[in-house]
N, C-alpha and C. Protein backbone atom coordinates (compact mmCIF):
# COMPACT_ATOMS: atom_id res chain seq x y z
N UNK A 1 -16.44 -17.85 -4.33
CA UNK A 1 -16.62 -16.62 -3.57
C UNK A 1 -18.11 -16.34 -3.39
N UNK A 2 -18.72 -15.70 -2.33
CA UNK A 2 -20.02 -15.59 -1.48
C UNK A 2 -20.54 -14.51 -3.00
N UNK A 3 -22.07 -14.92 -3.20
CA UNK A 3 -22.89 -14.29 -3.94
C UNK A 3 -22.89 -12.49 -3.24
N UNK A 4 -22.58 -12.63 -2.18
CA UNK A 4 -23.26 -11.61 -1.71
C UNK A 4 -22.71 -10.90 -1.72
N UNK A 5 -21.07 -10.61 -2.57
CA UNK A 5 -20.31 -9.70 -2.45
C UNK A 5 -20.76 -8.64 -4.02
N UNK A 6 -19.96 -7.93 -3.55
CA UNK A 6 -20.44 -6.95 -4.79
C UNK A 6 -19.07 -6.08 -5.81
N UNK A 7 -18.75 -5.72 -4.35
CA UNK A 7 -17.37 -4.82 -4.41
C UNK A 7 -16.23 -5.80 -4.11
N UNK A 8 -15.22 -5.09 -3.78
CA UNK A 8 -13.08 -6.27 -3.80
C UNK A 8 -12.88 -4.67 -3.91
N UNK A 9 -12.28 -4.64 -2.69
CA UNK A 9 -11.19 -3.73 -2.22
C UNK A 9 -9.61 -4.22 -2.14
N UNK A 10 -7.99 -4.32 -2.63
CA UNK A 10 -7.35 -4.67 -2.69
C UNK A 10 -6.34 -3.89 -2.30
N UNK A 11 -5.65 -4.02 -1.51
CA UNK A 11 -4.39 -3.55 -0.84
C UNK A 11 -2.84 -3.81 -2.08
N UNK A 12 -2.24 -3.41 -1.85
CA UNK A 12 -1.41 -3.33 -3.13
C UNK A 12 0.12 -3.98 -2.82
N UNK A 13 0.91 -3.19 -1.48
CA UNK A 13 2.11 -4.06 -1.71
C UNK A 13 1.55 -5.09 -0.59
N UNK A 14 2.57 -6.60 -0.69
CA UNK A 14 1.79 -7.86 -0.17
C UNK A 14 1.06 -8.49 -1.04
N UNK A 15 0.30 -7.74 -1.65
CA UNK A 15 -1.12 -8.26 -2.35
C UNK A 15 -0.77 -8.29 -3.77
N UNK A 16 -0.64 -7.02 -4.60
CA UNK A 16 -0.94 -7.13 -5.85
C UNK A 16 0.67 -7.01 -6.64
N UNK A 17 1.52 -6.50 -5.60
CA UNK A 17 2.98 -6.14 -5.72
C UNK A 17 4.11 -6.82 -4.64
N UNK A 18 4.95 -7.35 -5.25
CA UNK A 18 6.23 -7.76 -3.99
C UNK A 18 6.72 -6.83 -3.58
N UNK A 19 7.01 -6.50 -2.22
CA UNK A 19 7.95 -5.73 -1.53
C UNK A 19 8.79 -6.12 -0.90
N UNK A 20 9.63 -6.07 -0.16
CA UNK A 20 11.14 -6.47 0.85
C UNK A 20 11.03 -5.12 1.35
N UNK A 21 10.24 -4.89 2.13
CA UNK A 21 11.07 -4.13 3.55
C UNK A 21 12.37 -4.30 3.68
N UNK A 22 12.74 -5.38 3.97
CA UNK A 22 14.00 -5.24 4.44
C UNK A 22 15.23 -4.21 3.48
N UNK A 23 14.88 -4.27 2.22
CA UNK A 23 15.61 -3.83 1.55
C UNK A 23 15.88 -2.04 1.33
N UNK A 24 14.95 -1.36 2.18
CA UNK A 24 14.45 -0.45 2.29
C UNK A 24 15.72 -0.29 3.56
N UNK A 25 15.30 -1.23 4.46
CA UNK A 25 15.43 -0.54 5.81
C UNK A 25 17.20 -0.89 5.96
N UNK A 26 17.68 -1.50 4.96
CA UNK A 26 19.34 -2.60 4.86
C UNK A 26 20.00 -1.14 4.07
N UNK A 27 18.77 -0.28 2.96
CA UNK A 27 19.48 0.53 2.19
C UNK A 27 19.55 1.83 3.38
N UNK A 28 18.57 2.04 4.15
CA UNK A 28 18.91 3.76 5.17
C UNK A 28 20.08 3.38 5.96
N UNK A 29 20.64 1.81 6.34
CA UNK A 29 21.27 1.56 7.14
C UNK A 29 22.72 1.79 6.98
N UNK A 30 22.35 1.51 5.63
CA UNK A 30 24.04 1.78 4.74
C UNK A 30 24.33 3.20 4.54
N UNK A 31 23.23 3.94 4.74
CA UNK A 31 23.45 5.20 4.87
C UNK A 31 23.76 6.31 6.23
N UNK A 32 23.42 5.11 7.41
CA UNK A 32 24.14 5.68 8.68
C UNK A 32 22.45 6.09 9.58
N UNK A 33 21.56 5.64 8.65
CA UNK A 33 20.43 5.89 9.69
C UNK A 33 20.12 4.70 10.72
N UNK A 34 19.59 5.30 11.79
CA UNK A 34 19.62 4.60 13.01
C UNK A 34 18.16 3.90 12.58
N UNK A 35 18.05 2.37 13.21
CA UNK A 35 17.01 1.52 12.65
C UNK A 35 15.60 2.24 12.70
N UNK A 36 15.17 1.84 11.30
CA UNK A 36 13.92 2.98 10.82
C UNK A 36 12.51 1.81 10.87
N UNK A 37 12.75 0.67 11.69
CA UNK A 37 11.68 -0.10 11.88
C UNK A 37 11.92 -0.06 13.47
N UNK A 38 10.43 -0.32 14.65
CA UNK A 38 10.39 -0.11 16.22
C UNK A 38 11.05 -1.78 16.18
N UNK A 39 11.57 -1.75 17.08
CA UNK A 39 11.98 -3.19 17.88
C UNK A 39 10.75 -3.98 18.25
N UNK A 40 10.69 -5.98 17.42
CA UNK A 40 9.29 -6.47 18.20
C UNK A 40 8.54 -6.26 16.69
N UNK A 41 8.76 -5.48 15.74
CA UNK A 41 7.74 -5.58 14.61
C UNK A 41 7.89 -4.70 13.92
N UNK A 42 6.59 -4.71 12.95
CA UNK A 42 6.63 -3.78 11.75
C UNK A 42 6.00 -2.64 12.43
N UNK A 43 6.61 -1.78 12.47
CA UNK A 43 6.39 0.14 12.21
C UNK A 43 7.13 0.94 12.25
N UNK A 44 6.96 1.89 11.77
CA UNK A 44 8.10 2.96 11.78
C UNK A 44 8.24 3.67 12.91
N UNK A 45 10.23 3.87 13.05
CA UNK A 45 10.50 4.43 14.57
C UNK A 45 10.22 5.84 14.40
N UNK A 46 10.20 6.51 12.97
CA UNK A 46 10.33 8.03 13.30
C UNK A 46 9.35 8.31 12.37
N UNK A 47 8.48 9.99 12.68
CA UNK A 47 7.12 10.32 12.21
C UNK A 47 7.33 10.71 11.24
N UNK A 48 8.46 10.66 10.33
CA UNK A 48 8.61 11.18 9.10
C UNK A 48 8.37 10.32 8.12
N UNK A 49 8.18 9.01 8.15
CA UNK A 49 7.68 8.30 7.42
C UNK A 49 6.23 8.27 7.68
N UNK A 50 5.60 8.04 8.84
CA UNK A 50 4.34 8.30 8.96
C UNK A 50 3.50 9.03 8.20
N UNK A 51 4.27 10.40 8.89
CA UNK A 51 3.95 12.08 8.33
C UNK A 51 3.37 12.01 6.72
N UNK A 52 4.90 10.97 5.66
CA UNK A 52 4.93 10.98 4.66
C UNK A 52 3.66 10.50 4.12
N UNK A 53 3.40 9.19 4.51
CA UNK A 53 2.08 8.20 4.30
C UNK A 53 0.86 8.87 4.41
N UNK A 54 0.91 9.26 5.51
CA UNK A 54 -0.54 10.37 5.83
C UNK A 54 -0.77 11.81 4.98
N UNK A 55 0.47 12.06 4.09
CA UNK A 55 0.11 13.24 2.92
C UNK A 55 0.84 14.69 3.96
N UNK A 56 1.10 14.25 5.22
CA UNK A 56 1.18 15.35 5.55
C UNK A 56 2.81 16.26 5.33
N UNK A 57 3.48 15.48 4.45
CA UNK A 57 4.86 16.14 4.34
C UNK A 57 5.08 16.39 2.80
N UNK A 58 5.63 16.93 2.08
CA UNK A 58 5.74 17.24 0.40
C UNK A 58 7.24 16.12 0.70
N UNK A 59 7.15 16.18 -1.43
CA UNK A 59 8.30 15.57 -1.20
C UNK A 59 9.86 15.80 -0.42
N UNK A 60 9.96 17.45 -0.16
CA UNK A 60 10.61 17.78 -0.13
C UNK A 60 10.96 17.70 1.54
N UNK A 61 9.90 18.12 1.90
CA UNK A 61 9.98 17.92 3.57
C UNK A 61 10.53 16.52 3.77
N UNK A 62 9.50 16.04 3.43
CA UNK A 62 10.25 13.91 4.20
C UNK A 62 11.90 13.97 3.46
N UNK A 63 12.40 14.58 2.58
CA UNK A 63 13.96 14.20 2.01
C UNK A 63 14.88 15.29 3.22
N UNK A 64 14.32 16.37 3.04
CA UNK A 64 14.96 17.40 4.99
C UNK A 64 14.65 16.31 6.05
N UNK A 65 13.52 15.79 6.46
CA UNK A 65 13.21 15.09 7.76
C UNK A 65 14.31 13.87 7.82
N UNK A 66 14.68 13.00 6.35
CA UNK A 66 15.26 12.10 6.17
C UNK A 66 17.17 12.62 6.16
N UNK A 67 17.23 13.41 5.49
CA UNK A 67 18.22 13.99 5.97
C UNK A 67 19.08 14.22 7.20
N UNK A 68 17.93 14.74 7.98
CA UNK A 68 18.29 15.20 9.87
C UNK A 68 18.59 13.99 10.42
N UNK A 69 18.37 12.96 9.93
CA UNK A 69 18.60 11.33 10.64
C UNK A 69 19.47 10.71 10.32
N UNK A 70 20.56 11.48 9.31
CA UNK A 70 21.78 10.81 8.43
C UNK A 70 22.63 12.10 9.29
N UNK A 71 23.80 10.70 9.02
CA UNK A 71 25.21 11.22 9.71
C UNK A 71 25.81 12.13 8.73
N UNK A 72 25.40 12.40 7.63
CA UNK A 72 26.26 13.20 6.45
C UNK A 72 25.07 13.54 4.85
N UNK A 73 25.44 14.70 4.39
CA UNK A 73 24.42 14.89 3.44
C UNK A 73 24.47 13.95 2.35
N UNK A 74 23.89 13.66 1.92
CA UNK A 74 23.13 12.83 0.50
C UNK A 74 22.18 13.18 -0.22
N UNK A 75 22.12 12.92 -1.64
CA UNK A 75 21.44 13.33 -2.42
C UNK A 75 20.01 13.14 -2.38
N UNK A 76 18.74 13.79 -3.14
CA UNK A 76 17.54 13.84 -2.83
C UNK A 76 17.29 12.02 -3.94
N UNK A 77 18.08 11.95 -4.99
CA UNK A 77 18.22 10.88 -5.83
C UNK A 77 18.13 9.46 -4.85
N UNK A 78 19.39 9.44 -4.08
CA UNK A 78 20.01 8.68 -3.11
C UNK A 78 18.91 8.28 -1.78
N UNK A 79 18.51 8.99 -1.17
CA UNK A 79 16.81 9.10 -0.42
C UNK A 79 16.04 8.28 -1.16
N UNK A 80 15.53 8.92 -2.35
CA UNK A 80 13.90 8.32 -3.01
C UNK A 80 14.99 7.09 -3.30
N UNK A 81 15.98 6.22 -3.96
CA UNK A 81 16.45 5.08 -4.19
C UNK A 81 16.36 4.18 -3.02
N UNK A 82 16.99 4.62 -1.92
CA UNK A 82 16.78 4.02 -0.70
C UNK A 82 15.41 3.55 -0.28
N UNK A 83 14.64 4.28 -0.59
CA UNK A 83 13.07 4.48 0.17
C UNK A 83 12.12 3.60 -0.58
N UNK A 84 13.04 3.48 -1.87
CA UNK A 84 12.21 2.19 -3.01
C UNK A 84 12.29 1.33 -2.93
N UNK A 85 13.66 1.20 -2.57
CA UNK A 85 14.36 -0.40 -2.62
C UNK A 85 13.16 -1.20 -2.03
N UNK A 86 12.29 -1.09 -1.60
CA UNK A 86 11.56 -2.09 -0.86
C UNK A 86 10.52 -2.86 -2.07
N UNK A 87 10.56 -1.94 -3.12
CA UNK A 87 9.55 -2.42 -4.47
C UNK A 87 10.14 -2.91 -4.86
N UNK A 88 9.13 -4.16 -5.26
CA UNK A 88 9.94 -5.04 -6.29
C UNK A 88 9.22 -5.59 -7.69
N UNK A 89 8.24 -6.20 -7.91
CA UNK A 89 7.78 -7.03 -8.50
C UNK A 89 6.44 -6.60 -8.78
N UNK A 90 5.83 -6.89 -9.71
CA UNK A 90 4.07 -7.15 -9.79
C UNK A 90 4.15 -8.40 -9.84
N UNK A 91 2.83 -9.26 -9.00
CA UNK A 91 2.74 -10.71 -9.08
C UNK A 91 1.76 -10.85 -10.29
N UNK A 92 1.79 -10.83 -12.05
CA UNK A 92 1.41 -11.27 -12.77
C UNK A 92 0.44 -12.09 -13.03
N UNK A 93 -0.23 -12.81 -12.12
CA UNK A 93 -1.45 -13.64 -12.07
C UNK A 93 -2.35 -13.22 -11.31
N UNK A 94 -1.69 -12.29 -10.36
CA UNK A 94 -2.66 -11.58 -9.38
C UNK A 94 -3.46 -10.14 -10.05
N UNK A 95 -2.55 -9.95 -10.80
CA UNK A 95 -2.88 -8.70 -11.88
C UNK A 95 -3.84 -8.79 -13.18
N UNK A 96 -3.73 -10.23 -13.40
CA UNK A 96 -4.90 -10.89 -14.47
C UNK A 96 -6.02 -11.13 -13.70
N UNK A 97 -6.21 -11.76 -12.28
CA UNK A 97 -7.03 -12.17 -11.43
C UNK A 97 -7.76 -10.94 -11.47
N UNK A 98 -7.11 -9.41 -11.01
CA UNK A 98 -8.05 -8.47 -11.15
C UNK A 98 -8.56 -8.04 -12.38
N UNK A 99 -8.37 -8.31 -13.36
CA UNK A 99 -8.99 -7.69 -15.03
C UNK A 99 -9.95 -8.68 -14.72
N UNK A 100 -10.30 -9.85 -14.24
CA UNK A 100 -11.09 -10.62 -14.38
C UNK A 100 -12.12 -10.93 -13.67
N UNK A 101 -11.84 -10.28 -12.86
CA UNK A 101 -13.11 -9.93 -11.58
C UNK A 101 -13.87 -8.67 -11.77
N UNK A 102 -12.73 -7.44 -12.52
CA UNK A 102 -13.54 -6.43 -12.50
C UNK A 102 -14.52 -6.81 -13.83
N UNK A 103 -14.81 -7.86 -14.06
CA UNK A 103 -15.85 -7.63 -15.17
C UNK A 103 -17.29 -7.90 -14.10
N UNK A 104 -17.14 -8.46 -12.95
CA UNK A 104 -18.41 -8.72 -12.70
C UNK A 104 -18.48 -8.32 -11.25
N UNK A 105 -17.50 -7.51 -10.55
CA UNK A 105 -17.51 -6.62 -9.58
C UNK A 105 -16.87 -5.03 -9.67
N UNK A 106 -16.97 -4.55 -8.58
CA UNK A 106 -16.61 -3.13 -8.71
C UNK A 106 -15.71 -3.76 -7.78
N UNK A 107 -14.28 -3.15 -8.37
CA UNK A 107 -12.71 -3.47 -7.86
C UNK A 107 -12.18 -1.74 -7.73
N UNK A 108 -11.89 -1.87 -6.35
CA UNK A 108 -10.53 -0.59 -6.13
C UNK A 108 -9.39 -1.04 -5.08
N UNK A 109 -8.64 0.06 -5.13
CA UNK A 109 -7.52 -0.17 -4.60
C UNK A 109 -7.48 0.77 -3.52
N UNK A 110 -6.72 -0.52 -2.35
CA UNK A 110 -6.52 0.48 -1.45
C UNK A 110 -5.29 0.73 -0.16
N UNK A 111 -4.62 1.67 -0.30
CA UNK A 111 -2.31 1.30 0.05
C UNK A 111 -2.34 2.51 0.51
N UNK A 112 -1.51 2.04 1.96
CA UNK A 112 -0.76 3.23 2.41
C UNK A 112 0.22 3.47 1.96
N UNK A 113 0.57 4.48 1.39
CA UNK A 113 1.30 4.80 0.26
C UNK A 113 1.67 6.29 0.27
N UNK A 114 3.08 6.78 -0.80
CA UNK A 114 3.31 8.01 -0.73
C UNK A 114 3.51 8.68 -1.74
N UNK A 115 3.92 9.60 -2.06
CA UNK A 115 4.25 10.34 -3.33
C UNK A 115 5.26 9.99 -4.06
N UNK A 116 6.05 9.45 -3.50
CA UNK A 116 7.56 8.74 -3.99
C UNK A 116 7.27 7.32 -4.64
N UNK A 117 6.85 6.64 -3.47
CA UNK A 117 6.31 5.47 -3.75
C UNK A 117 5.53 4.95 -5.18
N UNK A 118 4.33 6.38 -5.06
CA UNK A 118 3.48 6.37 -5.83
C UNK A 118 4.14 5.85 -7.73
N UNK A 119 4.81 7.21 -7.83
CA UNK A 119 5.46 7.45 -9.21
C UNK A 119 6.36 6.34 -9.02
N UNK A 120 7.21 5.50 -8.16
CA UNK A 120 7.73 4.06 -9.15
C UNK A 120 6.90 3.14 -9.10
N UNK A 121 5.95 3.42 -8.08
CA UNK A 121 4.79 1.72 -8.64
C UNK A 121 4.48 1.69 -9.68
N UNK A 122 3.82 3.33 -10.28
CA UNK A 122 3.07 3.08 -11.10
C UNK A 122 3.64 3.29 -12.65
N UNK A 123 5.01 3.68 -12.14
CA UNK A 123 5.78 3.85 -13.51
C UNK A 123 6.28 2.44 -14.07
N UNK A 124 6.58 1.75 -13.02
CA UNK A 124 6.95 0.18 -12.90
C UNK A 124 5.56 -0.34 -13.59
N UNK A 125 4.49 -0.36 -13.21
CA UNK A 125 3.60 -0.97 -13.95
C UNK A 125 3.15 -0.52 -15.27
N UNK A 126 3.81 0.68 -15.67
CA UNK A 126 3.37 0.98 -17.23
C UNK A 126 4.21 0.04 -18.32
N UNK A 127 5.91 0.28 -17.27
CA UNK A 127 6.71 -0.46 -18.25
C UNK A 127 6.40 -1.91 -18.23
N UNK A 128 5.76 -2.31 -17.14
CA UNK A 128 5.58 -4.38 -17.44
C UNK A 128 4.29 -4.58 -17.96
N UNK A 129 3.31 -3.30 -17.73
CA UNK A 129 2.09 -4.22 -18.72
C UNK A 129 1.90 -3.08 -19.55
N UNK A 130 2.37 -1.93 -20.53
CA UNK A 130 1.97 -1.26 -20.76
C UNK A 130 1.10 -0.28 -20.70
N UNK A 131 0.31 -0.09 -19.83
CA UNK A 131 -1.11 0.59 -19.71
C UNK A 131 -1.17 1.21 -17.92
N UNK A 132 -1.70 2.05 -17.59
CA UNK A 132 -1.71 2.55 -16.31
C UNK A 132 -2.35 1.99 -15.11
N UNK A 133 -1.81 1.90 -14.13
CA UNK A 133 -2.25 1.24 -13.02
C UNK A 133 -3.52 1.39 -12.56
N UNK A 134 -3.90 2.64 -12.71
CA UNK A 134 -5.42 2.89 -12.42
C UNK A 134 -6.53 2.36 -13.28
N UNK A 135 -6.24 1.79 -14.45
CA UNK A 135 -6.95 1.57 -15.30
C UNK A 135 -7.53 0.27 -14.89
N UNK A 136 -7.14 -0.50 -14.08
CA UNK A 136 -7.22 -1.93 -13.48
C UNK A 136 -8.78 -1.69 -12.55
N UNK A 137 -8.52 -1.00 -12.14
CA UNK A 137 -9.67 -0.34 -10.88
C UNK A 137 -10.54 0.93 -11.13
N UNK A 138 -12.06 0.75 -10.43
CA UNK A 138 -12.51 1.63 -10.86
C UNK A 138 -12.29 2.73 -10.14
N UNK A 139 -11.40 2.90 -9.05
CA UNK A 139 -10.88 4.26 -8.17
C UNK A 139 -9.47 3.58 -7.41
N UNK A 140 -8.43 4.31 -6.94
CA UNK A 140 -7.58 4.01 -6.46
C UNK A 140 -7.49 5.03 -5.64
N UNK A 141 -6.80 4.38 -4.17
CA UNK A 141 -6.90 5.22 -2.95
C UNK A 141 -5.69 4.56 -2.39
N UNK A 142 -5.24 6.04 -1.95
CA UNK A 142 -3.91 6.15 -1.37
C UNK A 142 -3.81 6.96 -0.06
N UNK A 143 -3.06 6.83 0.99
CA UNK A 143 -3.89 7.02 2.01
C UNK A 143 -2.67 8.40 2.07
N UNK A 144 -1.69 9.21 1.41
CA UNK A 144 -0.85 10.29 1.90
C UNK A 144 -2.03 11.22 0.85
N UNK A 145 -2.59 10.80 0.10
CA UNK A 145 -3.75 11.78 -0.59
C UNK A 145 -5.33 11.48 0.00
N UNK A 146 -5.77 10.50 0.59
CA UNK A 146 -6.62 10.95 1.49
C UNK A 146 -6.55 11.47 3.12
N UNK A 147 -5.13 11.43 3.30
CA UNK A 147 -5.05 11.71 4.49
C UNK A 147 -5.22 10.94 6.14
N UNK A 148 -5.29 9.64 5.51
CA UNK A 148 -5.39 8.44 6.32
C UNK A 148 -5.07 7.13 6.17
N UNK A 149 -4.68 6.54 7.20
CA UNK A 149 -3.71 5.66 7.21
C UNK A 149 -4.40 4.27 7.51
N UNK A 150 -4.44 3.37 7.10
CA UNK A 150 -4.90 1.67 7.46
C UNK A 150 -4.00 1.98 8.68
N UNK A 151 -3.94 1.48 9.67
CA UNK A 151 -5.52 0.69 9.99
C UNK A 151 -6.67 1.40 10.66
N UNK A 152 -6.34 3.40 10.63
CA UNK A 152 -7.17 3.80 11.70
C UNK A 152 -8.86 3.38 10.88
N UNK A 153 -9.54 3.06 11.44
CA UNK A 153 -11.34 3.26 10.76
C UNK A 153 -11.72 3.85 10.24
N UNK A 154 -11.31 5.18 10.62
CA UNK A 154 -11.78 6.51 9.89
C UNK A 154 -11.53 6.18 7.94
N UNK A 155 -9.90 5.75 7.81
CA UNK A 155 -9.61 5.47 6.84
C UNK A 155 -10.57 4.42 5.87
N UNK A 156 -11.22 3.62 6.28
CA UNK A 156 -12.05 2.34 5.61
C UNK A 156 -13.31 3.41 5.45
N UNK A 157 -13.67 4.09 6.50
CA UNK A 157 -15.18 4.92 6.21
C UNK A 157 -14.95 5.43 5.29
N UNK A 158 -13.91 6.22 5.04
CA UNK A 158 -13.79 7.56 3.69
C UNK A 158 -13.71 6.39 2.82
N UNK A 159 -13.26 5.37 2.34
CA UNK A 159 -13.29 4.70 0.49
C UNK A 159 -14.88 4.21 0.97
N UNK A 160 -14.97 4.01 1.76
CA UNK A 160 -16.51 3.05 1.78
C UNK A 160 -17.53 4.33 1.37
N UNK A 161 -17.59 5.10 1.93
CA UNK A 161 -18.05 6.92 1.81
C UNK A 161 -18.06 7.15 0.48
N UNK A 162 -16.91 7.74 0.35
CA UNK A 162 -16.82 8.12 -0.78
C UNK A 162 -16.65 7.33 -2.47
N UNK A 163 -16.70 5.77 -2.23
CA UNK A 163 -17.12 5.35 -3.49
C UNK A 163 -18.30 4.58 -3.89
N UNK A 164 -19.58 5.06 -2.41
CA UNK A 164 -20.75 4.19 -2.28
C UNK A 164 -20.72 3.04 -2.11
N UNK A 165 -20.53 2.68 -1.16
CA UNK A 165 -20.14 0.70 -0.83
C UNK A 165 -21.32 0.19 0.24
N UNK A 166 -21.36 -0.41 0.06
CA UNK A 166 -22.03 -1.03 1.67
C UNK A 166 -21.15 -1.99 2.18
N UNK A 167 -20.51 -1.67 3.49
CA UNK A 167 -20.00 -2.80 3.90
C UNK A 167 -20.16 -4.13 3.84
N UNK A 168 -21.29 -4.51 4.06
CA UNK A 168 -21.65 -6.48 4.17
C UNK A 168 -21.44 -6.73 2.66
N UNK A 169 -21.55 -5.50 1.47
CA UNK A 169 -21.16 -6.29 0.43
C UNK A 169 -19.77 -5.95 -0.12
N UNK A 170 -19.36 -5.58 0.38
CA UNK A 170 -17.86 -5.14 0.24
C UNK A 170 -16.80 -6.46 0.38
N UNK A 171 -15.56 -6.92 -0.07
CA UNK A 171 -14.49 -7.81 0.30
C UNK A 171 -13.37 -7.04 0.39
N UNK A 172 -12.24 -7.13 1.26
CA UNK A 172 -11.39 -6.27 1.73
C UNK A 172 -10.12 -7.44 1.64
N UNK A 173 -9.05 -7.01 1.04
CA UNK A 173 -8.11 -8.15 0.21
C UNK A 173 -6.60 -7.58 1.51
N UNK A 174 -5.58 -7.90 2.00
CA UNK A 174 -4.68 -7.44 2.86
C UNK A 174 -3.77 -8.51 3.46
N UNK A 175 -2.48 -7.83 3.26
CA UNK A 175 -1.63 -8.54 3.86
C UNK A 175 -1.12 -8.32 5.53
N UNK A 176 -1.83 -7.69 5.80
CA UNK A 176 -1.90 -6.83 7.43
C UNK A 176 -3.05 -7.54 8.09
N UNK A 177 -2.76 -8.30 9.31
CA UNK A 177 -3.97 -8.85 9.99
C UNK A 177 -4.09 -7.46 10.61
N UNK A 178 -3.42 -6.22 11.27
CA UNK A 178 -3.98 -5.51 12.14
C UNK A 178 -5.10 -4.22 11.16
N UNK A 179 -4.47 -4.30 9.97
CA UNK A 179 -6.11 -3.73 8.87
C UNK A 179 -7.20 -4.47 8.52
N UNK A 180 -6.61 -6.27 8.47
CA UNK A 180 -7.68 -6.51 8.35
C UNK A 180 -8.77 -6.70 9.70
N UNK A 181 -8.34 -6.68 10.72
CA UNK A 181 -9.19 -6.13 12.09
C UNK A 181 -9.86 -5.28 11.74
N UNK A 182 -9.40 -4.32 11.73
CA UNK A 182 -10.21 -2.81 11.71
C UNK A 182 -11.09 -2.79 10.48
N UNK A 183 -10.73 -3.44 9.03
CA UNK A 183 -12.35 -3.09 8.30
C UNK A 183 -13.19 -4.39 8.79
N UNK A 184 -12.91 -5.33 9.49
CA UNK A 184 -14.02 -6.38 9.31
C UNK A 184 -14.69 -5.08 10.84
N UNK A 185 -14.12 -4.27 11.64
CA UNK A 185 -15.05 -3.44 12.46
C UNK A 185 -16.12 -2.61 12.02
N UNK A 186 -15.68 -2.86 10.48
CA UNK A 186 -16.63 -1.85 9.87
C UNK A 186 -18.04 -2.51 9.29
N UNK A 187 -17.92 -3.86 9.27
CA UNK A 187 -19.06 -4.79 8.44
C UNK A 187 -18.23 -5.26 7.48
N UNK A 188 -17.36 -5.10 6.93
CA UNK A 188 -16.57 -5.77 5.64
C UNK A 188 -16.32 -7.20 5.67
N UNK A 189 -16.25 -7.52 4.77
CA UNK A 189 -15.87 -9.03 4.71
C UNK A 189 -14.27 -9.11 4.41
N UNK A 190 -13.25 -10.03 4.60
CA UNK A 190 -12.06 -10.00 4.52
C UNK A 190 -11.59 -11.49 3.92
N UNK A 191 -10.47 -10.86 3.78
CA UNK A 191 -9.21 -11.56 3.45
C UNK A 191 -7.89 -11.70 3.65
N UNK A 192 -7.60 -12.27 4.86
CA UNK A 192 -6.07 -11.68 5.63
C UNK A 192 -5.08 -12.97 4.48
N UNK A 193 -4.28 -11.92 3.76
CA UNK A 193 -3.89 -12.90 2.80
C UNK A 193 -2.01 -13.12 2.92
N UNK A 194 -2.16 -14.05 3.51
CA UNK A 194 -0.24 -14.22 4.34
C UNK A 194 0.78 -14.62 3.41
N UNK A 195 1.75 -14.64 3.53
CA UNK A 195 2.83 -15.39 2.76
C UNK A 195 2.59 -16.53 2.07
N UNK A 196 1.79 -17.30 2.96
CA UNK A 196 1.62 -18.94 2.33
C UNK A 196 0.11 -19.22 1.80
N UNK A 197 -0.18 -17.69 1.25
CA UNK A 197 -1.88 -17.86 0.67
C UNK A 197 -1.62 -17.76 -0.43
N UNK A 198 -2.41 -18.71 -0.98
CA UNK A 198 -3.10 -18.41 -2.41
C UNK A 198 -3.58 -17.51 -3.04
N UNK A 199 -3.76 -16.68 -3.62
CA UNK A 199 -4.61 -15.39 -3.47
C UNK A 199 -5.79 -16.11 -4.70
N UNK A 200 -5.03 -16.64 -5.87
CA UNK A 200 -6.46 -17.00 -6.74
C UNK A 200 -7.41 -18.46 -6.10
N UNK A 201 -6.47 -19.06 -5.10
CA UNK A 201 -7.79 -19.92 -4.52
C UNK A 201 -9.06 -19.51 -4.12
N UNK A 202 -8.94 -18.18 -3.23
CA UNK A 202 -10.32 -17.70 -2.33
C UNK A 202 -11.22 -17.70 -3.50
N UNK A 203 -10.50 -17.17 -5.08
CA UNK A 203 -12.06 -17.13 -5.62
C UNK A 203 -12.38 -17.61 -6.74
């Protein structure tokens, strides 16, 4: 890896955690919601997941918003289960890879992510490695508590902002080519890291 980096910014599901979408979107289906991914690709058809990601709904709102889109009531339990199903795994070598970098870079995290989400990632990672997720990184950023979403720019300025970075020495870790577009707009250096990547080769 280039001398010239300093910082490792890391994106979380894709990257540091397995997810299945599908399992998410197989569980609202069984529940009578009409397909909650757009036709042609990954995004969401309705702003209530958005809403959620961007901080702008409590828990309680996105489980009403999620509600109005079901043919029949269900529990608030039954929702957040559905909405998880997509978590799965920590990738275990990728999770040592970061204890081991942060000794000689400044490592954070950075996931569009929600309040729901939040509490089983990180409850999931107390029970498999004992110790708290944040403790891995020296800041963690979530974009329904900063209020912005990968891939707009704005979002890369505020962690770059607010945890003193300089872009050219910054590395930006992602399983999203359309985020990793937008921070290499910023000066960042990247890592569009796909299904069939290595993640401990790059370094």
């Amino acid at each position: 890896m280039a001398n010239t980096y300093k910082n490792i910014i890391f994106d979380l599901g894709g990257v540091l955690l397995q997810i299945d979408a599908q399992r998410s979107i197989q569980a609202f289906r069984e529940l009578g919601m009409p397909e909650m991914i757009r036709p042609g690709g990954w995004g969401y058809n309705h702003p209530v997941f958005l809403e959620m990601e961007a901080g702008k709904l409590s828990d309680e709102q996105f489980r009403t918003g999620i509600q109005e889109l079901l043919p029949q009531p269900v529990s608030n339990e039954t929702i957040d289960n559905a909405w998880c199903a997509m978590i799965l795994e920590y990738f275990p070598e990728r999770i040592e890879l970061v204890r081991r970098l942060s000794a000689n870079y400044r490592v954070f995290l950075f996931s569009n992510t929600n309040a729901i989400h939040i509490r089983h990632f990180q409850g999931l990672f107390k029970r498999t490695f004992q110790h708290e997720l944040s403790e891995l990184f020296e800041k963690d950023y979530y974009s329904s508590e900063i209020g912005l979403r990968k891939p707009d720019p704005a979002s890369f300025d505020f962690v770059l902002n607010d945890a003193g970075l300089k872009a050219e020495e910054t590395l930006f870790v992602d399983d999203s080519d359309a985020n990793i577009e937008s921070a290499k707009k910023t000066g960042m250096n990247t890592i569009w890291l796909t299904p069939e990547s290595d993640l401990l080769s790059f370094f």
